[in-house]
N, C-alpha and C. Protein backbone atom coordinates (compact mmCIF):
# COMPACT_ATOMS: atom_id res chain seq x y z
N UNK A 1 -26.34 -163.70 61.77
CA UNK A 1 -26.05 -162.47 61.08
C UNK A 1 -27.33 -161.88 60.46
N UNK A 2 -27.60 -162.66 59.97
CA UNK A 2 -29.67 -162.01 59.46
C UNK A 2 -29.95 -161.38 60.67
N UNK A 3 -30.32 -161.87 61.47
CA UNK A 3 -31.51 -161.73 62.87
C UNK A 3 -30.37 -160.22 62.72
N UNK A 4 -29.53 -159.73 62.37
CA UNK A 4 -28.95 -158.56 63.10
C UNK A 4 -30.31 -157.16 61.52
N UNK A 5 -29.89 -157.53 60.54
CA UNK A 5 -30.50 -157.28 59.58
C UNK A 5 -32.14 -157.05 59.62
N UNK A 6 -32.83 -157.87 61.00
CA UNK A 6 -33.86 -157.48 61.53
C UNK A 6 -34.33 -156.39 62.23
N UNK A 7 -33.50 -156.28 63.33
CA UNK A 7 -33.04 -155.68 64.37
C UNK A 7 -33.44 -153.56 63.71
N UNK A 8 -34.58 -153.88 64.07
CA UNK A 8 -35.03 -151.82 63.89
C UNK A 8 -33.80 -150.82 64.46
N UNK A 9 -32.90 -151.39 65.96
CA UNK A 9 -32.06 -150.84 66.45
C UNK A 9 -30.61 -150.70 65.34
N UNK A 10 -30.32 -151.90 64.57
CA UNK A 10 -29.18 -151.77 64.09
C UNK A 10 -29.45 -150.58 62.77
N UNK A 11 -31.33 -150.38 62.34
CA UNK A 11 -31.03 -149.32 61.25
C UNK A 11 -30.98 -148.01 61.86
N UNK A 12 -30.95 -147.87 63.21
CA UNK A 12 -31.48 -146.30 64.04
C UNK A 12 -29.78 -146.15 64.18
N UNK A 13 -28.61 -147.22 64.19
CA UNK A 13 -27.77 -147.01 64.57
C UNK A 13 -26.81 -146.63 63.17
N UNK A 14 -27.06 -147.50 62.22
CA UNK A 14 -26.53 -147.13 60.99
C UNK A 14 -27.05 -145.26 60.09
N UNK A 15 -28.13 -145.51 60.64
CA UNK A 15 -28.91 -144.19 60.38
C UNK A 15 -28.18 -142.77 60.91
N UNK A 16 -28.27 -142.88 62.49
CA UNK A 16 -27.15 -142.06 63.33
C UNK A 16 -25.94 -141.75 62.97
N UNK A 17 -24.81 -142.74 62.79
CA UNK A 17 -23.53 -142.51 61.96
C UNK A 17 -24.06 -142.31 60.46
N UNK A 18 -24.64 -142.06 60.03
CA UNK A 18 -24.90 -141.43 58.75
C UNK A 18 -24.99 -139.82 59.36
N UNK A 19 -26.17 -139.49 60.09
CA UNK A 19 -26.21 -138.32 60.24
C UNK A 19 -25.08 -137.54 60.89
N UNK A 20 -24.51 -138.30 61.50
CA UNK A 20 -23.11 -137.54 62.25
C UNK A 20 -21.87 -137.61 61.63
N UNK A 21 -21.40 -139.04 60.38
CA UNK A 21 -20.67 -138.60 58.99
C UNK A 21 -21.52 -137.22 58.36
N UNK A 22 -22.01 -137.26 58.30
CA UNK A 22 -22.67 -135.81 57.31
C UNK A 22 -22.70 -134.91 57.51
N UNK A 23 -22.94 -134.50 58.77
CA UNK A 23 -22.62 -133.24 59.60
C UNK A 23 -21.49 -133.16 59.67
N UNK A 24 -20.56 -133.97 60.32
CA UNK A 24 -19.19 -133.69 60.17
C UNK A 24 -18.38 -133.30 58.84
N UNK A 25 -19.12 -133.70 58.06
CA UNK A 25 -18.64 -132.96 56.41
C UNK A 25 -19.04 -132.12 55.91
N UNK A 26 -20.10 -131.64 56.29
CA UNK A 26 -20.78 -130.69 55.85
C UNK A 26 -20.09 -129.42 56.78
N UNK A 27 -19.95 -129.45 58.34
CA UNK A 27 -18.78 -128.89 58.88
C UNK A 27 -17.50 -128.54 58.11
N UNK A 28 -16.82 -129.58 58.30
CA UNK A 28 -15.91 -129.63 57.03
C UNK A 28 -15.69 -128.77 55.65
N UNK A 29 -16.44 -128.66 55.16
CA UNK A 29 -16.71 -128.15 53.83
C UNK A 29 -17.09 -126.63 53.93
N UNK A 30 -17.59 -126.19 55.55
CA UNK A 30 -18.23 -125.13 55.49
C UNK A 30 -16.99 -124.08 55.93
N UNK A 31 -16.05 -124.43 56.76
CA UNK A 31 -14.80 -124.13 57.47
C UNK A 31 -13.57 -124.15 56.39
N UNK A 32 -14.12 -124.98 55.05
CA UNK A 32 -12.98 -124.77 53.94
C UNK A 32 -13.52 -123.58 52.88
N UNK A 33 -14.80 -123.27 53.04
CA UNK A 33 -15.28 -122.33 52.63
C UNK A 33 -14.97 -120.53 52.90
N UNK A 34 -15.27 -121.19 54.50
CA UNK A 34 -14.97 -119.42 54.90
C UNK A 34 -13.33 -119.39 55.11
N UNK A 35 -12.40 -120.04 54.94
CA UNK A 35 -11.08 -120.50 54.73
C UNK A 35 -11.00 -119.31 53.46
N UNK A 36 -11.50 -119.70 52.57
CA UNK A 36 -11.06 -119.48 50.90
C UNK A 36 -12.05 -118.06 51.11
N UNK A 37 -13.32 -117.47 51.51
CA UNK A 37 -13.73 -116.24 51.32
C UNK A 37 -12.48 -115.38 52.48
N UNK A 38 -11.99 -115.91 53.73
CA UNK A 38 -11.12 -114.79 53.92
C UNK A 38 -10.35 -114.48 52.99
N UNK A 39 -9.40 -115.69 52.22
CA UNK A 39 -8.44 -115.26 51.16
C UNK A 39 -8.97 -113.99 50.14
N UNK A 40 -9.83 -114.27 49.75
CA UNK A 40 -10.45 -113.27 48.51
C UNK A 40 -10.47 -112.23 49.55
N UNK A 41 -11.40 -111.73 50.51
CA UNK A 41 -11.44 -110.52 51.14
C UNK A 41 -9.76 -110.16 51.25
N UNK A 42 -8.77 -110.43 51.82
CA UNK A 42 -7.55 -110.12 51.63
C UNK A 42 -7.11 -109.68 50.43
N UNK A 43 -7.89 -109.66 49.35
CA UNK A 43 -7.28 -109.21 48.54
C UNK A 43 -8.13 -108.07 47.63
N UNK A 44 -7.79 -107.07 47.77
CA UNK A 44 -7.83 -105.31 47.47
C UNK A 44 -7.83 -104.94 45.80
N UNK A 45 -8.70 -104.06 45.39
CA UNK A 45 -8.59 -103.85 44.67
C UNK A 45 -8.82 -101.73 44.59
N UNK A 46 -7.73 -101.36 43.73
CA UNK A 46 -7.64 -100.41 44.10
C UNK A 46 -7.55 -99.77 42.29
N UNK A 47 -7.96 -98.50 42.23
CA UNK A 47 -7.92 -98.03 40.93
C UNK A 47 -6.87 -97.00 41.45
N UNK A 48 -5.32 -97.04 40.41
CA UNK A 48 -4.41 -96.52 40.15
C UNK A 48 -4.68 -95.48 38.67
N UNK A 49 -4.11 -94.24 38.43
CA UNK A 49 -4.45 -93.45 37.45
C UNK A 49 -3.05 -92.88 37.13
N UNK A 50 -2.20 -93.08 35.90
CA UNK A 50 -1.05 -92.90 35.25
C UNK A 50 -1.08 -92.10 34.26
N UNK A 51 -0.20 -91.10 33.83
CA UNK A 51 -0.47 -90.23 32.62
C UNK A 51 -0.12 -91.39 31.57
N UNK A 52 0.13 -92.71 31.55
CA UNK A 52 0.09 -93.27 30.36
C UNK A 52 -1.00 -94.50 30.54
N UNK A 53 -1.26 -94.62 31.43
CA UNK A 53 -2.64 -95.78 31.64
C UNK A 53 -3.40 -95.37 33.13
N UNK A 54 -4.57 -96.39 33.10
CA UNK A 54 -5.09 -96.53 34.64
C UNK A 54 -6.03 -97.66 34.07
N UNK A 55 -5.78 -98.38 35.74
CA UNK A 55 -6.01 -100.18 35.69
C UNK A 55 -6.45 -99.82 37.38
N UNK A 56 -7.38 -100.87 37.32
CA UNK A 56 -7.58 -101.81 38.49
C UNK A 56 -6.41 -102.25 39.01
N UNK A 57 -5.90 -102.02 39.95
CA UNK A 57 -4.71 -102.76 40.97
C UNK A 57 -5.35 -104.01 41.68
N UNK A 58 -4.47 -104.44 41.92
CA UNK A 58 -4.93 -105.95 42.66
C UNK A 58 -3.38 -105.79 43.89
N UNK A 59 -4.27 -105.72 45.07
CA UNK A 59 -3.26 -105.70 46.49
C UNK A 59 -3.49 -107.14 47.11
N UNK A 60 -2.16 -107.38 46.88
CA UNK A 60 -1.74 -109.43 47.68
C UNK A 60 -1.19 -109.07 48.87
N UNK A 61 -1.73 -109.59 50.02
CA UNK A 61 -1.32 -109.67 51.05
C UNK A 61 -0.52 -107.72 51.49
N UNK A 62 0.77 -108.14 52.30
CA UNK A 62 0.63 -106.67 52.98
C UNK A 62 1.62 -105.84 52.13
N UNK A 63 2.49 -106.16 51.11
CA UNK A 63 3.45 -105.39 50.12
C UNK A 63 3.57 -105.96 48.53
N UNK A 64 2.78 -106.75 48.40
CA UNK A 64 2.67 -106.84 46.48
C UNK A 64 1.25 -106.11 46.32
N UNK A 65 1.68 -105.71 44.89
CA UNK A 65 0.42 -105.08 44.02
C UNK A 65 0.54 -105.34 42.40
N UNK A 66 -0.14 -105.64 41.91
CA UNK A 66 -0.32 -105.73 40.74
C UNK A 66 -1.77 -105.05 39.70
N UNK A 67 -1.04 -104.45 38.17
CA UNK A 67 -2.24 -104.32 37.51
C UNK A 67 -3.02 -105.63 37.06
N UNK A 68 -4.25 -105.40 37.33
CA UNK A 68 -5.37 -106.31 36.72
C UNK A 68 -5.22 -106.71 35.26
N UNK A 69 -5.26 -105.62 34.63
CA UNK A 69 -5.47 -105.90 32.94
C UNK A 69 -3.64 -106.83 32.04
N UNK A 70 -2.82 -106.46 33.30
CA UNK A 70 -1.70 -106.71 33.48
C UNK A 70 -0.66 -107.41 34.40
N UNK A 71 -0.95 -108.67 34.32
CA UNK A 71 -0.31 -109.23 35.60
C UNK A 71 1.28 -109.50 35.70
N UNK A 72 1.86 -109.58 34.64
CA UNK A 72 3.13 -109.43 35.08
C UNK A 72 3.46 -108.10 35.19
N UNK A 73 2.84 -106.95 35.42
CA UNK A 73 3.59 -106.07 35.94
C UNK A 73 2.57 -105.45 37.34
N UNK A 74 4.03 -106.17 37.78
CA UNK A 74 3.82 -105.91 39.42
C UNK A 74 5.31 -105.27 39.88
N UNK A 75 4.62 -104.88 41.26
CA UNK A 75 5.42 -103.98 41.76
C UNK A 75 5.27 -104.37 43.99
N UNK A 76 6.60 -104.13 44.49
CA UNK A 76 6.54 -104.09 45.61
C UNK A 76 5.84 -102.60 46.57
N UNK A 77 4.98 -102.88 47.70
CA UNK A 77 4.96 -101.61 48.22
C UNK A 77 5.75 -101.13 49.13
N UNK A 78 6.31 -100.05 48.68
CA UNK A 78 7.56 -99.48 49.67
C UNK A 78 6.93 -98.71 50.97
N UNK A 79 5.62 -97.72 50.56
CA UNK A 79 4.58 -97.74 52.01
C UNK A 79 3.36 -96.84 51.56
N UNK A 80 3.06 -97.45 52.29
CA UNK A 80 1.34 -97.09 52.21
C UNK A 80 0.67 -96.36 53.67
N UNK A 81 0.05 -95.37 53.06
CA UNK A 81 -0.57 -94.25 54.09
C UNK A 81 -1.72 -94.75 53.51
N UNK A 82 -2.80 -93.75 54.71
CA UNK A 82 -4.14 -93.36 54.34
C UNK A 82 -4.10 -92.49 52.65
N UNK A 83 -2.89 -91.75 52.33
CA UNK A 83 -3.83 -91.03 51.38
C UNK A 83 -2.37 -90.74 50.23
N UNK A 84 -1.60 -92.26 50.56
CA UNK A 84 -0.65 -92.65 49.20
C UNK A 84 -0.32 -94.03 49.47
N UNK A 85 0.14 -94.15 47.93
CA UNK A 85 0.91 -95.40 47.96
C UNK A 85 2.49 -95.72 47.10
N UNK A 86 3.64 -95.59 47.69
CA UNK A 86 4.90 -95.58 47.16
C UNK A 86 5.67 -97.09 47.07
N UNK A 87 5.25 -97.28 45.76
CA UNK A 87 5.81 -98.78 44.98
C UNK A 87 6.57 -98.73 44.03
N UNK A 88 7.35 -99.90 44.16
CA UNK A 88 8.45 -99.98 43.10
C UNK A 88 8.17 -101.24 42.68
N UNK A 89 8.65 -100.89 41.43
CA UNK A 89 8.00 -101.84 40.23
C UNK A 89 8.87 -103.01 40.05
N UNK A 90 8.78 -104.16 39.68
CA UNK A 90 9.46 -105.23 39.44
C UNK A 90 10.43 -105.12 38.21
N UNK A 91 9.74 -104.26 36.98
CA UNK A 91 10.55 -104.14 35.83
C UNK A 91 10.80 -102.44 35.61
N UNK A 92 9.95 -101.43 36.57
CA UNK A 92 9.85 -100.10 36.43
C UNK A 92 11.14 -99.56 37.29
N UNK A 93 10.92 -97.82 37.95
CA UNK A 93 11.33 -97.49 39.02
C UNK A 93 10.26 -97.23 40.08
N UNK A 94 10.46 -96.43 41.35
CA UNK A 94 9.75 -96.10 41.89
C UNK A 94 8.64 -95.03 41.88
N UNK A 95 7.48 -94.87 42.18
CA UNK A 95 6.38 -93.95 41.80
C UNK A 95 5.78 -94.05 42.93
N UNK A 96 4.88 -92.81 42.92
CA UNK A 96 3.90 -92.66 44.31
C UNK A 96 2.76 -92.38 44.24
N UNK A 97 1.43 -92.67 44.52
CA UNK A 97 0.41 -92.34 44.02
C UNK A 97 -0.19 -91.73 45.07
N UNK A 98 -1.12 -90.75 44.68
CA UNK A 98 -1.51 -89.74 45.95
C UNK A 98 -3.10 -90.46 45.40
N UNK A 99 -3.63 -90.05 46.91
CA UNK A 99 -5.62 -90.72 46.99
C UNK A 99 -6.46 -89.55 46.39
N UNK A 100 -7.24 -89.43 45.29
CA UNK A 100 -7.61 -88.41 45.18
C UNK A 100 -9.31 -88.22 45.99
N UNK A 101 -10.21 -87.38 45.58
CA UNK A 101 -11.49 -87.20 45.96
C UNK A 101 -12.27 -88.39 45.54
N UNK A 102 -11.87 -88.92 44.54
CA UNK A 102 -12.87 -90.22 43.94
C UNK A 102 -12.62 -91.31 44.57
N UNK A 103 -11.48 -91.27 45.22
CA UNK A 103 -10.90 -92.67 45.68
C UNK A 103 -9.63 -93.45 45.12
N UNK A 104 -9.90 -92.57 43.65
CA UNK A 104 -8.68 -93.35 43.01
C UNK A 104 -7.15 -93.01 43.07
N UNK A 105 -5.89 -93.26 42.82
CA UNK A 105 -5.00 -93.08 43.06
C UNK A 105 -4.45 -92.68 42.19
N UNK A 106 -3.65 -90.98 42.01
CA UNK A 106 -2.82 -90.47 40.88
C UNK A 106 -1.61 -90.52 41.02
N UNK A 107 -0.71 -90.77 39.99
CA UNK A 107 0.79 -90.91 39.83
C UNK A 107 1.46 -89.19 40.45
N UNK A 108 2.23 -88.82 41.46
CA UNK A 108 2.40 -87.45 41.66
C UNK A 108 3.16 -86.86 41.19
């Protein structure tokens, strides 16, 4: 068992499965990475403008939205164009927001 402990070949071989555990994790780790940046890109942020507030929206996936400064009040999207968005609220009624010149979205 020594004489193996000699052996230059058995550290080129222990050496090797080191480098190919490591790569393979480092793989690993890099594929759980861009995993978790698609999630964030999926998720939208949109400025809504209300005659009684305006918040940062936060858009989940393809029909929740929520205010930022406000997270339990969220609302479902009933539909979304290029240049509105008609949601109904979880605790509200329904409202529609038209796209204005800035980008942001007014209550109509």
């Amino acid at each position: 068992m020594l004489s193996l402990f000699k052996n230059p070949k058995f550290y080129f071989v222990v050496l090797l499965i080191l480098v190919i555990v490591t790569g393979v994790a480092l793989f690993w780790v890099e594929r759980q990475n861009e995993a978790k940046l698609a999630e964030v890109a999926a998720i939208e942020e949109i400025v809504f403008e209300h005659p009684q507030w305006s918040s940062d929206m936060i858009l989940e996936g393809d029909n929740r939205i929520y205010r930022a400064n406000s997270p339990g009040e969220q609302a479902t999207i009933i539909e979304r164009t290029p240049t509105s968005f008609t949601i109904k609220w979880d605790r509200w009624g329904t409202e529609t927001f038209e796209k204005q010149e800035n980008g942001h979205y007014k209550k109509k």
